[in-house]
C-alpha atoms as a PDB file:
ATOM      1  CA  UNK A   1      37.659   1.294-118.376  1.00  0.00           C
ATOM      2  CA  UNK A   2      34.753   2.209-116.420  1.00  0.00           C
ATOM      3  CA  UNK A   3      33.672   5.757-114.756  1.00  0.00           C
ATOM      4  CA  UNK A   4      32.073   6.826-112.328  1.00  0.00           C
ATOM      5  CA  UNK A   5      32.115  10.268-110.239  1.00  0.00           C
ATOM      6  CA  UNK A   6      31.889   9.249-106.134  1.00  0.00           C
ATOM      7  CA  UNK A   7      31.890   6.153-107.923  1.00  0.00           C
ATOM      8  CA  UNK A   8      36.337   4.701-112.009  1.00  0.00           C
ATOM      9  CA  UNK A   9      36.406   4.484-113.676  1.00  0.00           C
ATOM     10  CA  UNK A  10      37.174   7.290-116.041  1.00  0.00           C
ATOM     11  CA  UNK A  11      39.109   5.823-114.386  1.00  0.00           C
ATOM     12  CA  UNK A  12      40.042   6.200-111.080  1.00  0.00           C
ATOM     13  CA  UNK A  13      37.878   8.387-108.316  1.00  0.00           C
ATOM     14  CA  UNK A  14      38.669   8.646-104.625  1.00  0.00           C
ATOM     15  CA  UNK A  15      36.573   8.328-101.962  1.00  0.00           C
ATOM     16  CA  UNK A  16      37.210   8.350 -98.150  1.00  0.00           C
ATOM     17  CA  UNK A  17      37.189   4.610 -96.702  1.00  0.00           C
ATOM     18  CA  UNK A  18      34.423   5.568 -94.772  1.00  0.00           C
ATOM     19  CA  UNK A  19      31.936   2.387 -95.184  1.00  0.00           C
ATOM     20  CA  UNK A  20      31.295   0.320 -92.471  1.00  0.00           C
ATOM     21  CA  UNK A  21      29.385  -2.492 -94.433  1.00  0.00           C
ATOM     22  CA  UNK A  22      29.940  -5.803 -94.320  1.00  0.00           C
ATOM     23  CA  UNK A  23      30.102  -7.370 -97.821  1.00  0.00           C
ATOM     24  CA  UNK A  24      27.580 -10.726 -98.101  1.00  0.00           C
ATOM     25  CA  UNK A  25      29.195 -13.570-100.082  1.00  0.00           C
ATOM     26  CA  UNK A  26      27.134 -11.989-103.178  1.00  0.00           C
ATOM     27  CA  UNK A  27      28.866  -8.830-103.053  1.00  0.00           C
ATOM     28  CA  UNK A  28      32.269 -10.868-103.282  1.00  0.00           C
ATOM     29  CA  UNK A  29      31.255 -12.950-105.711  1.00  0.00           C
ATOM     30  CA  UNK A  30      30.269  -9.756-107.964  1.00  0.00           C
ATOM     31  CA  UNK A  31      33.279  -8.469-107.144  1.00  0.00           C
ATOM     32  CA  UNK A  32      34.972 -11.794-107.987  1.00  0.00           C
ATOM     33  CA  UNK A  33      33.136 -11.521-111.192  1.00  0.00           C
ATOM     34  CA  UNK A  34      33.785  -7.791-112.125  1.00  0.00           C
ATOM     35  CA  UNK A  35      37.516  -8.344-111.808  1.00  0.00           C
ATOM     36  CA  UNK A  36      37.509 -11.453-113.918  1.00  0.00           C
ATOM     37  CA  UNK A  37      35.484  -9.719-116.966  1.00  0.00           C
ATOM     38  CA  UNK A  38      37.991  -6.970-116.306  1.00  0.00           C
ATOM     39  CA  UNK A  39      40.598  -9.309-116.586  1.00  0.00           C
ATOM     40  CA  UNK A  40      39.542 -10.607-119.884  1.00  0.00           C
ATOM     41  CA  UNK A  41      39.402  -7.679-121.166  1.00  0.00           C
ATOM     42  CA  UNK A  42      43.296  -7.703-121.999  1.00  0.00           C
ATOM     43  CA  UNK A  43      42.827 -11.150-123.185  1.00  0.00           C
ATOM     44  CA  UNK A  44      40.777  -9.810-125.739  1.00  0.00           C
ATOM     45  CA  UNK A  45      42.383  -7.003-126.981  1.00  0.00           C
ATOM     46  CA  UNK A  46      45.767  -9.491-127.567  1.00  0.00           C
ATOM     47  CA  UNK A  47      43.056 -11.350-129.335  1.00  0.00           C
ATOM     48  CA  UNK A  48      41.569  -8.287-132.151  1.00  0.00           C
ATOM     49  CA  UNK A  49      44.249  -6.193-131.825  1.00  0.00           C
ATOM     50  CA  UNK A  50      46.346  -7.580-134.508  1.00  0.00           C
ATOM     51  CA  UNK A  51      43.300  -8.377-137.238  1.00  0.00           C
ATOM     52  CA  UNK A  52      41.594  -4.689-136.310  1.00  0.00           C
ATOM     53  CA  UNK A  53      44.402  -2.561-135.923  1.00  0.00           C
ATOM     54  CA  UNK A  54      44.345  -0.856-132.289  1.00  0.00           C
ATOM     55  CA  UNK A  55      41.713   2.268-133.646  1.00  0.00           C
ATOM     56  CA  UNK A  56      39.268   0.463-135.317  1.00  0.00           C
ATOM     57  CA  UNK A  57      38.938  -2.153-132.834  1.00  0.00           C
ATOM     58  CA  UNK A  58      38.393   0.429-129.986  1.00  0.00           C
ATOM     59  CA  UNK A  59      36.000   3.042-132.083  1.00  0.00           C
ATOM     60  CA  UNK A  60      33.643  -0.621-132.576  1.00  0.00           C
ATOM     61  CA  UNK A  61      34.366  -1.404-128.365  1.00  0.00           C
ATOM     62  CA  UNK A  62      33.102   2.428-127.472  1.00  0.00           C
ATOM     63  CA  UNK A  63      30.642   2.307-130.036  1.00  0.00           C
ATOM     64  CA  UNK A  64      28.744  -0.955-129.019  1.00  0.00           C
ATOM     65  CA  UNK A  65      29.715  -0.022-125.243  1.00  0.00           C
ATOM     66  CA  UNK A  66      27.509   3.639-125.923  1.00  0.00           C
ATOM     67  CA  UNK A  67      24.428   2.217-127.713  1.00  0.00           C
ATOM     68  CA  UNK A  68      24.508  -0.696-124.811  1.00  0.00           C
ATOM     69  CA  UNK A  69      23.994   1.952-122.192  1.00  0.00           C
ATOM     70  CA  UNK A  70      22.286   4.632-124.374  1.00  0.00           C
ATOM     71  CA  UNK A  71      18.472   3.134-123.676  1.00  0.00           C
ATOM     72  CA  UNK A  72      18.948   3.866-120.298  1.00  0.00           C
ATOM     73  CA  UNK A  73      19.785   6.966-120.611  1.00  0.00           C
ATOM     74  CA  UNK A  74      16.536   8.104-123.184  1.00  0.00           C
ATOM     75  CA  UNK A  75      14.347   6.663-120.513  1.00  0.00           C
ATOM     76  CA  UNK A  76      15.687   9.209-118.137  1.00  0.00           C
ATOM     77  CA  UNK A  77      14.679  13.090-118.744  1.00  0.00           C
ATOM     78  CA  UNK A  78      16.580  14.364-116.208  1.00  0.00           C
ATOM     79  CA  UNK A  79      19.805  12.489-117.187  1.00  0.00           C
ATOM     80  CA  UNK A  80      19.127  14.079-120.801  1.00  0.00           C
ATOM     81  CA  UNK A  81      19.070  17.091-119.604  1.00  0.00           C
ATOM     82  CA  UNK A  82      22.179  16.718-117.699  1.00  0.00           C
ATOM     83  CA  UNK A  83      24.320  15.426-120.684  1.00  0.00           C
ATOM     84  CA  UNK A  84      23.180  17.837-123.014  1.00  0.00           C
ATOM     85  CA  UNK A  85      23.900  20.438-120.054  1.00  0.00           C
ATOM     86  CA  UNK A  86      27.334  19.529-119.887  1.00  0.00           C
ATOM     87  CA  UNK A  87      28.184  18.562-123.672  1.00  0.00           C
ATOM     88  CA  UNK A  88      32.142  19.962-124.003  1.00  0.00           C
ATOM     89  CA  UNK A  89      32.788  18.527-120.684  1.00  0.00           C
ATOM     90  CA  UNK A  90      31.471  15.122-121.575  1.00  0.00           C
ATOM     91  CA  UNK A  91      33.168  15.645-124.773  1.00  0.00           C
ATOM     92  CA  UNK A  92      36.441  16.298-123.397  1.00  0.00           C
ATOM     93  CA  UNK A  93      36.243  13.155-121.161  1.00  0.00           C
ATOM     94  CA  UNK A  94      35.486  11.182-123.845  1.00  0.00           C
ATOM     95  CA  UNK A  95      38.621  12.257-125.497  1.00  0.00           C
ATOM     96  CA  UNK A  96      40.718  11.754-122.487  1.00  0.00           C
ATOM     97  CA  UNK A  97      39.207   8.737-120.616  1.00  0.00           C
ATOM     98  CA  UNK A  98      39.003   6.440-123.681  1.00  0.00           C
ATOM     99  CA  UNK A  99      39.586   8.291-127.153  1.00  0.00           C
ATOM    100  CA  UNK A 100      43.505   8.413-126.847  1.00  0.00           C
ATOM    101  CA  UNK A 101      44.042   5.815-123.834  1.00  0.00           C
ATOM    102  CA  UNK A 102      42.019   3.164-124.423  1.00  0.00           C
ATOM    103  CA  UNK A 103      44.044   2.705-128.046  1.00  0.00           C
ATOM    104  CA  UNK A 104      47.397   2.781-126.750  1.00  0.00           C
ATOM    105  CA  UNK A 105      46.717   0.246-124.580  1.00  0.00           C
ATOM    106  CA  UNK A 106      45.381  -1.959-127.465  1.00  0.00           C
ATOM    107  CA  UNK A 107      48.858  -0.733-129.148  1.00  0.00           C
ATOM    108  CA  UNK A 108      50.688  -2.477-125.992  1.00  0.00           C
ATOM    109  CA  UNK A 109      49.188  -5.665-126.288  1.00  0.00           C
ATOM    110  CA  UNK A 110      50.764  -6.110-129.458  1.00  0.00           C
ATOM    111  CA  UNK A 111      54.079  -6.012-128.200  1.00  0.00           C
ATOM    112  CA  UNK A 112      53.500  -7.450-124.546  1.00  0.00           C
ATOM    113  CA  UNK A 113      51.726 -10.291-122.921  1.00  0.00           C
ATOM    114  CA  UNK A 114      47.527  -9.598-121.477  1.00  0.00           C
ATOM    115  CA  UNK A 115      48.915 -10.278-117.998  1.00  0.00           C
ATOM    116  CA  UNK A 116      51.998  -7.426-117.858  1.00  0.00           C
ATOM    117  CA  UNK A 117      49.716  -4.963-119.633  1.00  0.00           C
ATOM    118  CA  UNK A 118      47.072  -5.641-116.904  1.00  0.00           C
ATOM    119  CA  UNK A 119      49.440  -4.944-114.429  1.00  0.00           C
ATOM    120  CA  UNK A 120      50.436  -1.825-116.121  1.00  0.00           C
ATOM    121  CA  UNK A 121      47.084  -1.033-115.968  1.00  0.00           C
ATOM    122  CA  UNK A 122      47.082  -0.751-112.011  1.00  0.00           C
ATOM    123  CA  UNK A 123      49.297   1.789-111.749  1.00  0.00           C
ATOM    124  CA  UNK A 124      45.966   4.362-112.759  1.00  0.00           C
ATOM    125  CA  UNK A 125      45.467   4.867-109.009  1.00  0.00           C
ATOM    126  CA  UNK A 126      49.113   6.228-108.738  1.00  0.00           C
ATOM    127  CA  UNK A 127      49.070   8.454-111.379  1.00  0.00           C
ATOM    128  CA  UNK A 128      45.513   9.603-110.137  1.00  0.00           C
ATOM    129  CA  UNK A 129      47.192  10.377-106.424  1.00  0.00           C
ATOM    130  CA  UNK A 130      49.830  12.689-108.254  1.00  0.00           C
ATOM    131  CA  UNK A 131      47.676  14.477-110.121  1.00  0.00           C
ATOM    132  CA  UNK A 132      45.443  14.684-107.856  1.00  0.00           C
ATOM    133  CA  UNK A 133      48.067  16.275-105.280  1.00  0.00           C
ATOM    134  CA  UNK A 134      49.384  18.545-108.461  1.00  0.00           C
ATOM    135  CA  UNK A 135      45.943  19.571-109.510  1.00  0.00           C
ATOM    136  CA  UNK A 136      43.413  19.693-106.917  1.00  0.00           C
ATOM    137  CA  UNK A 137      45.509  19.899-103.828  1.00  0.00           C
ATOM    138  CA  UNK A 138      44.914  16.486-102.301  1.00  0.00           C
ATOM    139  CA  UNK A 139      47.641  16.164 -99.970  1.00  0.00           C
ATOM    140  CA  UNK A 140      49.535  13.350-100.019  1.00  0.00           C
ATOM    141  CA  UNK A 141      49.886  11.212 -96.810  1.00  0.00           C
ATOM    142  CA  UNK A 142      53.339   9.807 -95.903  1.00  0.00           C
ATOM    143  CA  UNK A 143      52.006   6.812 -96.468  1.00  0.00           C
ATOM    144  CA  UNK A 144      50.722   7.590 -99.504  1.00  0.00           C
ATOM    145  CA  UNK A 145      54.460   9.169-101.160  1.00  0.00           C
ATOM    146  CA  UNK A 146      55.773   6.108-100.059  1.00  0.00           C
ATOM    147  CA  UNK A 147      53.012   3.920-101.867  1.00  0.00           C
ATOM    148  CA  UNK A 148      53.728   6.284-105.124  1.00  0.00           C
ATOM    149  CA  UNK A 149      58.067   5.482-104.414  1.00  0.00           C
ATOM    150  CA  UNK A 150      57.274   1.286-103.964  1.00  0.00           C
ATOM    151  CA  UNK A 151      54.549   1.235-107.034  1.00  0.00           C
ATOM    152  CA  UNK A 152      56.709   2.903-109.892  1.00  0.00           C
ATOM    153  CA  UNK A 153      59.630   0.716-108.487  1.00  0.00           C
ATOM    154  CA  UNK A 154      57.414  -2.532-109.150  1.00  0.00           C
ATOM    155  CA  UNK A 155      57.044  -0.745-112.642  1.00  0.00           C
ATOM    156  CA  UNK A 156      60.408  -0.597-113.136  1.00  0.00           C
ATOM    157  CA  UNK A 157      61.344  -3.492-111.889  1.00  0.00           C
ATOM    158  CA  UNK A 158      58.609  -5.239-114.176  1.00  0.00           C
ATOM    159  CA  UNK A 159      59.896  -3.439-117.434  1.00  0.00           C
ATOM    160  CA  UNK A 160      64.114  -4.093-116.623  1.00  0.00           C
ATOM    161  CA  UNK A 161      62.558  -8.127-116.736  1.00  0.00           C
ATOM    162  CA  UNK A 162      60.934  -7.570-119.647  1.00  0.00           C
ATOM    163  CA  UNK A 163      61.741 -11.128-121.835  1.00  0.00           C
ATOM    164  CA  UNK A 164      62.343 -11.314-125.156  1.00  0.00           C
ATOM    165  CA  UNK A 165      61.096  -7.565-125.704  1.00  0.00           C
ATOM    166  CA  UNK A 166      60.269  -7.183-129.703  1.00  0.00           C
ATOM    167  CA  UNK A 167      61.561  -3.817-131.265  1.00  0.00           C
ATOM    168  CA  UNK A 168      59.195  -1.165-130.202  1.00  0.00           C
ATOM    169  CA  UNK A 169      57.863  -3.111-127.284  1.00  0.00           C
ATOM    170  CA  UNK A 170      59.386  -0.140-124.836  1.00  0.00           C
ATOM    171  CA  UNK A 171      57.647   2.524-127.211  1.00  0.00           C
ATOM    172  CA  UNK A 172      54.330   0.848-126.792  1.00  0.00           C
ATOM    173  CA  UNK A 173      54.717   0.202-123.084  1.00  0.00           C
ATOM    174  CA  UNK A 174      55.099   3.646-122.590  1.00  0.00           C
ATOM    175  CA  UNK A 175      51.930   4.485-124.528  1.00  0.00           C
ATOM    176  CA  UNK A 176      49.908   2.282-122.236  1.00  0.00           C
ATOM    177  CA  UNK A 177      51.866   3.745-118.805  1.00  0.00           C
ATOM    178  CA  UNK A 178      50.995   7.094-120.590  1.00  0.00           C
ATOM    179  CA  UNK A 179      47.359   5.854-120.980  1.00  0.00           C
ATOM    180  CA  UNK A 180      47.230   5.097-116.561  1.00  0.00           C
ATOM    181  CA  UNK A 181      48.147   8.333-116.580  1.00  0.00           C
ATOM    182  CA  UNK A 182      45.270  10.177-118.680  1.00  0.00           C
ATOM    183  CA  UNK A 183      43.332   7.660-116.397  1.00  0.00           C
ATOM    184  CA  UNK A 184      44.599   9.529-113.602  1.00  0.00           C
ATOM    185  CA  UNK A 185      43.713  12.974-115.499  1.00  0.00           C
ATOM    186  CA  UNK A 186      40.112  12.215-116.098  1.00  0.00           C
ATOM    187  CA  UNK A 187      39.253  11.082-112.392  1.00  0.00           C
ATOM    188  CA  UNK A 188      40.226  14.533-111.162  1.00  0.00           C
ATOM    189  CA  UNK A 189      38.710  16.044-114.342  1.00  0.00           C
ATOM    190  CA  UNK A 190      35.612  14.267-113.273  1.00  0.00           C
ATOM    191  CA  UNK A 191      35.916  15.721-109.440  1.00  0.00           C
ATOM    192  CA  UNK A 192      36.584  19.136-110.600  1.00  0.00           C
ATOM    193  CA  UNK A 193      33.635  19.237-113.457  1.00  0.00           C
ATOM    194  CA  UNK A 194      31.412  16.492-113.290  1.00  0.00           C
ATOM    195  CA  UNK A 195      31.094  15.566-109.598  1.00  0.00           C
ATOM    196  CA  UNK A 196      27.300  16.453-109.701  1.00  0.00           C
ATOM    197  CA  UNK A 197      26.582  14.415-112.581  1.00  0.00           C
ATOM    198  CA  UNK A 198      24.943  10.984-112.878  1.00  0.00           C
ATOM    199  CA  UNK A 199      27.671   8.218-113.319  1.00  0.00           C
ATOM    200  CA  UNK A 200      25.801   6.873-115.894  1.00  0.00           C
ATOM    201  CA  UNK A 201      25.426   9.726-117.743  1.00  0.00           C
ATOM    202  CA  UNK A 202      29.567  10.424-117.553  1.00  0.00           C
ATOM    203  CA  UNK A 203      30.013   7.103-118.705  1.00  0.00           C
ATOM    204  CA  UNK A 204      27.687   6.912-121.805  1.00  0.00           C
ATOM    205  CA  UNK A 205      29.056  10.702-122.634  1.00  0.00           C
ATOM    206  CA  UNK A 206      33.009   9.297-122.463  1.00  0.00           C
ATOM    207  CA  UNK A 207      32.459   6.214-124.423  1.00  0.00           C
ATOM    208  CA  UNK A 208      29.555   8.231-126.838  1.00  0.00           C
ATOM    209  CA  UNK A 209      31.652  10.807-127.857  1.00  0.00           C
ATOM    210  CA  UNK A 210      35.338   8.924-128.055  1.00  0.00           C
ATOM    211  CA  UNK A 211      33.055   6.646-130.718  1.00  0.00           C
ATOM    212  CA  UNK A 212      32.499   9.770-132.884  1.00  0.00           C
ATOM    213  CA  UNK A 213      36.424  10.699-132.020  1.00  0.00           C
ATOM    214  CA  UNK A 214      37.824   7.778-133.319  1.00  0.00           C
ATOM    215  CA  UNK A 215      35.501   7.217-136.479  1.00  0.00           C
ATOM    216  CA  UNK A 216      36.983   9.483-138.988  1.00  0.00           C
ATOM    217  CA  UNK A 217      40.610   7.506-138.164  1.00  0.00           C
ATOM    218  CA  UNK A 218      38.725   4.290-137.816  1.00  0.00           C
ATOM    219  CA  UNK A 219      37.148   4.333-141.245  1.00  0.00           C
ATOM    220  CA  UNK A 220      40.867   5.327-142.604  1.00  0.00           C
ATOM    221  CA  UNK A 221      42.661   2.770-140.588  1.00  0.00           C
ATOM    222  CA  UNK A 222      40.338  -0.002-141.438  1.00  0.00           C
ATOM    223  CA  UNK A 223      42.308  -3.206-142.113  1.00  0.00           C
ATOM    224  CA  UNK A 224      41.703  -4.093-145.570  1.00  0.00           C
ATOM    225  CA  UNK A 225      41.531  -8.453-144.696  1.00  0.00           C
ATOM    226  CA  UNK A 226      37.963  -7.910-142.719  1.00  0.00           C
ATOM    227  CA  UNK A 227      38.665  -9.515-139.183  1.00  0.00           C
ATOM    228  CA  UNK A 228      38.142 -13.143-138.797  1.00  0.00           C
ATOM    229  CA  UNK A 229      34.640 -14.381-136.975  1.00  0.00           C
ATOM    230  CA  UNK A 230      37.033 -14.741-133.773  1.00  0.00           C
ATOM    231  CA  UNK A 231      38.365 -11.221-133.745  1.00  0.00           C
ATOM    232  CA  UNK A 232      34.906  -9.618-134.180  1.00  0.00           C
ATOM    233  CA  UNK A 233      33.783 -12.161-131.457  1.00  0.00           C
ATOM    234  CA  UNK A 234      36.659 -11.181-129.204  1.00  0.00           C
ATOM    235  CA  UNK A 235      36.078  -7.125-129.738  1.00  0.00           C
ATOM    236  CA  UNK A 236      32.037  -7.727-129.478  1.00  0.00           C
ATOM    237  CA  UNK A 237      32.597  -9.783-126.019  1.00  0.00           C
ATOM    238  CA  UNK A 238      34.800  -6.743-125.035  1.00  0.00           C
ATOM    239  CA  UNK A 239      32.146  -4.144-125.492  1.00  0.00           C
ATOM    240  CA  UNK A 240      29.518  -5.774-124.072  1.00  0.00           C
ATOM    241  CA  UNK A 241      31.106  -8.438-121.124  1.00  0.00           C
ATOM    242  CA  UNK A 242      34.288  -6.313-120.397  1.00  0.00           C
ATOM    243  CA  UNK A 243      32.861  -2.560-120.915  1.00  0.00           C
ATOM    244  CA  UNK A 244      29.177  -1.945-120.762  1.00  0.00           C
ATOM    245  CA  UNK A 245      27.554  -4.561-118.584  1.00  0.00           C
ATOM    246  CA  UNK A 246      30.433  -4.299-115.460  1.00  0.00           C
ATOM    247  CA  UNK A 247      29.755  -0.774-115.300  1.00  0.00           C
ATOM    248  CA  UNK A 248      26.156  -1.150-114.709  1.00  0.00           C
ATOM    249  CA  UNK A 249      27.222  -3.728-111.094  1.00  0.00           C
ATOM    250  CA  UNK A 250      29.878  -1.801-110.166  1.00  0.00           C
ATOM    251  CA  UNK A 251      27.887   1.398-110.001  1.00  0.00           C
ATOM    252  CA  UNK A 252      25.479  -0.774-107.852  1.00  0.00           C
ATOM    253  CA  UNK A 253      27.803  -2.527-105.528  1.00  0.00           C
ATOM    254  CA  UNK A 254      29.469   0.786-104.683  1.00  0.00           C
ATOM    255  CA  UNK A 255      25.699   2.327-103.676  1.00  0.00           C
ATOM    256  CA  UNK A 256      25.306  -0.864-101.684  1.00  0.00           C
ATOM    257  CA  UNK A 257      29.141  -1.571 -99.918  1.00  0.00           C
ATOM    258  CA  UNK A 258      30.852   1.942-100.501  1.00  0.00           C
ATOM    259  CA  UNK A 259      33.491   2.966-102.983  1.00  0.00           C
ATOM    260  CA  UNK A 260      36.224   1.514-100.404  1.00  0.00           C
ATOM    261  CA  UNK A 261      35.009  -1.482-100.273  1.00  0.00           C
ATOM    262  CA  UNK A 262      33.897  -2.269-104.241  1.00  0.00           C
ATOM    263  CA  UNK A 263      37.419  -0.973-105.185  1.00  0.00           C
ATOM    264  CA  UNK A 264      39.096  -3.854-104.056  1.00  0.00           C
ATOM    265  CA  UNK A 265      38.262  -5.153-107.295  1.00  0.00           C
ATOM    266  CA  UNK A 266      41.035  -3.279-108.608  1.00  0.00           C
ATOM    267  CA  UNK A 267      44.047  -5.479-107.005  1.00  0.00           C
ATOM    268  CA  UNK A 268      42.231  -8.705-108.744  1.00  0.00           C
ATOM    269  CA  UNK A 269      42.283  -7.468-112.035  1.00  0.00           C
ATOM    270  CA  UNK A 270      45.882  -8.203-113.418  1.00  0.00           C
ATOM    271  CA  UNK A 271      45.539 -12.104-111.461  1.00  0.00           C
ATOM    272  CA  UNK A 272      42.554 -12.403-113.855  1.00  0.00           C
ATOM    273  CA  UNK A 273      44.800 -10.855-116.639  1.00  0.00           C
ATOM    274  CA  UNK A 274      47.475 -13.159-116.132  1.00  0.00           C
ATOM    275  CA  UNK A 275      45.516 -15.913-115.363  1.00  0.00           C
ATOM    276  CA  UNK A 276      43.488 -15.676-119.028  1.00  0.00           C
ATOM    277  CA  UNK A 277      46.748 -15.176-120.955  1.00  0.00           C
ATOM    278  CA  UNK A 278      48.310 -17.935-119.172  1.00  0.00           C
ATOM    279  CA  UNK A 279      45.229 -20.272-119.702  1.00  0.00           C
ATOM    280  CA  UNK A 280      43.957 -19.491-123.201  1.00  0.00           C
ATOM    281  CA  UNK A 281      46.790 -18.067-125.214  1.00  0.00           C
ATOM    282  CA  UNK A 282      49.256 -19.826-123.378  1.00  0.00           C
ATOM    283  CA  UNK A 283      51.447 -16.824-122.108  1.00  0.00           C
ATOM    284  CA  UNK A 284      54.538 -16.850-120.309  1.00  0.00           C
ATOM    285  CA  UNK A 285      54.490 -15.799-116.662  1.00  0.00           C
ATOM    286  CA  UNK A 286      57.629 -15.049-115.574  1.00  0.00           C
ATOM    287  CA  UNK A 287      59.504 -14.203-112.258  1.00  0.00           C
ATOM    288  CA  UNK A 288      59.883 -10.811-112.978  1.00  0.00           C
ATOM    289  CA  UNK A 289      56.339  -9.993-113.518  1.00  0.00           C
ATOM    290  CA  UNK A 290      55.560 -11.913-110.794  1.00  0.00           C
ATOM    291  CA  UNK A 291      57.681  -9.506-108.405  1.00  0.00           C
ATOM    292  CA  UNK A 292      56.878  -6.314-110.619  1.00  0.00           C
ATOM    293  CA  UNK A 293      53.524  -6.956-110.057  1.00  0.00           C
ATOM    294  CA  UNK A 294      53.332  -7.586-106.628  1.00  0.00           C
ATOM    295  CA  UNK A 295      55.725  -4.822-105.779  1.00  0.00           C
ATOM    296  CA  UNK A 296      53.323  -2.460-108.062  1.00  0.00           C
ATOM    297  CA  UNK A 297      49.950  -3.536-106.533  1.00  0.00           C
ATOM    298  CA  UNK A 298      51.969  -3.408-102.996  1.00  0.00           C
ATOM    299  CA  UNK A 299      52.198   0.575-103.926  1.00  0.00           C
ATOM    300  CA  UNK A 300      49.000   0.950-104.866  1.00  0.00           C
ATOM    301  CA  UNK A 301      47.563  -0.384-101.559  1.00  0.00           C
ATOM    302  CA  UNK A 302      49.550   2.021-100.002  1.00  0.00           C
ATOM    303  CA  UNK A 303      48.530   5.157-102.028  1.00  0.00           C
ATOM    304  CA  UNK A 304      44.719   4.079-102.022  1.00  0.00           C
ATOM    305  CA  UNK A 305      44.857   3.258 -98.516  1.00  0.00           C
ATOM    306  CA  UNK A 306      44.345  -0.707 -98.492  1.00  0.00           C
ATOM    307  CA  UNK A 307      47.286  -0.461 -95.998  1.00  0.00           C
ATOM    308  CA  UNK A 308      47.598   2.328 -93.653  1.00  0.00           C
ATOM    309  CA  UNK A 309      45.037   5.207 -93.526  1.00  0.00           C
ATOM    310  CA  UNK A 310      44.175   6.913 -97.137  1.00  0.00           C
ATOM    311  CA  UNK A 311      41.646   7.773 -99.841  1.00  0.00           C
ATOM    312  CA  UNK A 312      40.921   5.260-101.659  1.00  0.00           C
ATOM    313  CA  UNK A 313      40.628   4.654-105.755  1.00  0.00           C
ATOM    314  CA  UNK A 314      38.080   2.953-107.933  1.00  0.00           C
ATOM    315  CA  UNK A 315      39.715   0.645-110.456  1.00  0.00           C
ATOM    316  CA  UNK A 316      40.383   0.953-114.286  1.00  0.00           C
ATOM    317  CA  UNK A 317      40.500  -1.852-116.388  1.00  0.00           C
ATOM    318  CA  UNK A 318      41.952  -0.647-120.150  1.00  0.00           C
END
């Protein structure tokens, strides 16, 4: 999950489509690259999840991901004054941008394959366009109600072909469609109350303070078998390939090609997703997430404005 304000990741931000640069072959290969890391990212958590337990493995993701980025930050007074200026804000976003959502969705992959909980995932940006609407008033194109009708059809359509669902599989799918949505919360929470703050400094305050969050549970959740060399390999490669270094490119590439543009990144993420479960744990990919996805990802063009005239929406990886 990445954030950004003008810049998403808390999630999801949008911007007007507004950029009229033209994207060199490095800019799609970064973006290539983002959305493939992002990808991962799912692959991973199926990975730790079950030796970590979904709470410890995020509080040691966040944690790593903070003290990553947290140099950058002390070698900035101005961005020090900023976060400590805005300490319950950037302690609120930390508990709704990644404290709660980013464990449910480690809950999911439990239960459900890296490539359908990536393309749960996507539907961020259409939970961000309703609350947005609700909350701050951002009216809602024809276009863009029609985009919100097709994508939570694709995510019906992608749970009804759910295979082979284990007991508690619908629970936890829920949790992680519950998760897009406090994605969805935090980019208009961002809008409203951080817009004037460095990304950088939103980011390292989310992920900072969801690591103190989730310690007290972490410690008490800890598994007692201590993870496998693999597992702590998977949830280190998370933090630091999937969480701390993309947010660092994407905060350039949307300086450089403009939040329209750079968000594209978003529709590649759940190909990566299904791609890397497919590939190295061997996951099913069925039909019916096939069509869920694509009818899901169809919606989201539509609300975001890849098709027709809209805002558009920077994308969240989980």
């Amino acid at each position: 999950m990445l954030i950004s304000h003008g810049a998403e990741y808390g999630c999801v931000l949008r911007n007007p489509l507004t950029s009229t640069v033209v994207m060199s072959l490095a800019d799609i290969l970064q973006i290539l690259a983002m959305a493939a890391v992002w990808g991962g990212s799912f692959l991973f958590l199926r990975m730790a999840t079950p030796d970590f337990g979904p709470v410890p493995l995020v509080a040691v993701r966040v944690a790593v991901s903070a003290l990553c980025l947290l140099p950058v930050l002390l070698l900035r007074p101005a961005w020090r004054t900023e976060f400590r200026a805005n300490l319950p804000k950037l302690f609120l976003l930390g508990l709704i941008n990644a404290a709660i959502p980013f464990p449910l969705f480690a809950y999911s992959t439990l239960f459900v394959t890296a490539g359908f909980a990536s393309i749960i995932n996507a539907t961020a940006p259409l939970f961000a366009a309703v609350v947005a609407g609700v909350w701050l008033r951002d009216r809602i194109t024809v276009g863009g109600f029609l985009g919100l009708v097709v994508g939570f059809s694709g995510v019906v359509l992608l749970v009804g072909n759910l295979p082979e669902s284990q007991p508690g599989a619908l629970l936890a799918i829920a949790g992680s469609l519950f998760a897009s949505f406090l994605y969805g919360v935090s980019a208009s929470f961002i809008k409203k109350h951080l817009s004037g703050v460095n990304a950088w400094v939103t980011t390292i305050g989310s992920f900072g303070f969801a690591a103190l969050l989730l310690a007290p549970l972490a410690i008490l959740k800890w598994p007692v078998v201590f993870p496998s060399a693999e597992s702590w390999i998977a949830v280190l490669l998370l933090a630091v390939l999937c969480t701390a270094i993309p947010n660092i490119y994407y905060f350039r590439l949307v300086l450089r090609v403009g939040p329209g543009k750079a968000m594209a990144v978003a529709f590649l993420i759940p190909v990566f997703g299904i791609l890397w479960g497919a590939l190295v744990l061997g996951e099913k990919v069925t039909p019916g997430m096939l069509g869920g996805g694509a009818v899901t990802l169809l919606g989201t063009a539509l609300v975001i404005g890849m098709i027709g005239k809209r805002h558009g929406a920077l994308p969240t990886a989980g």
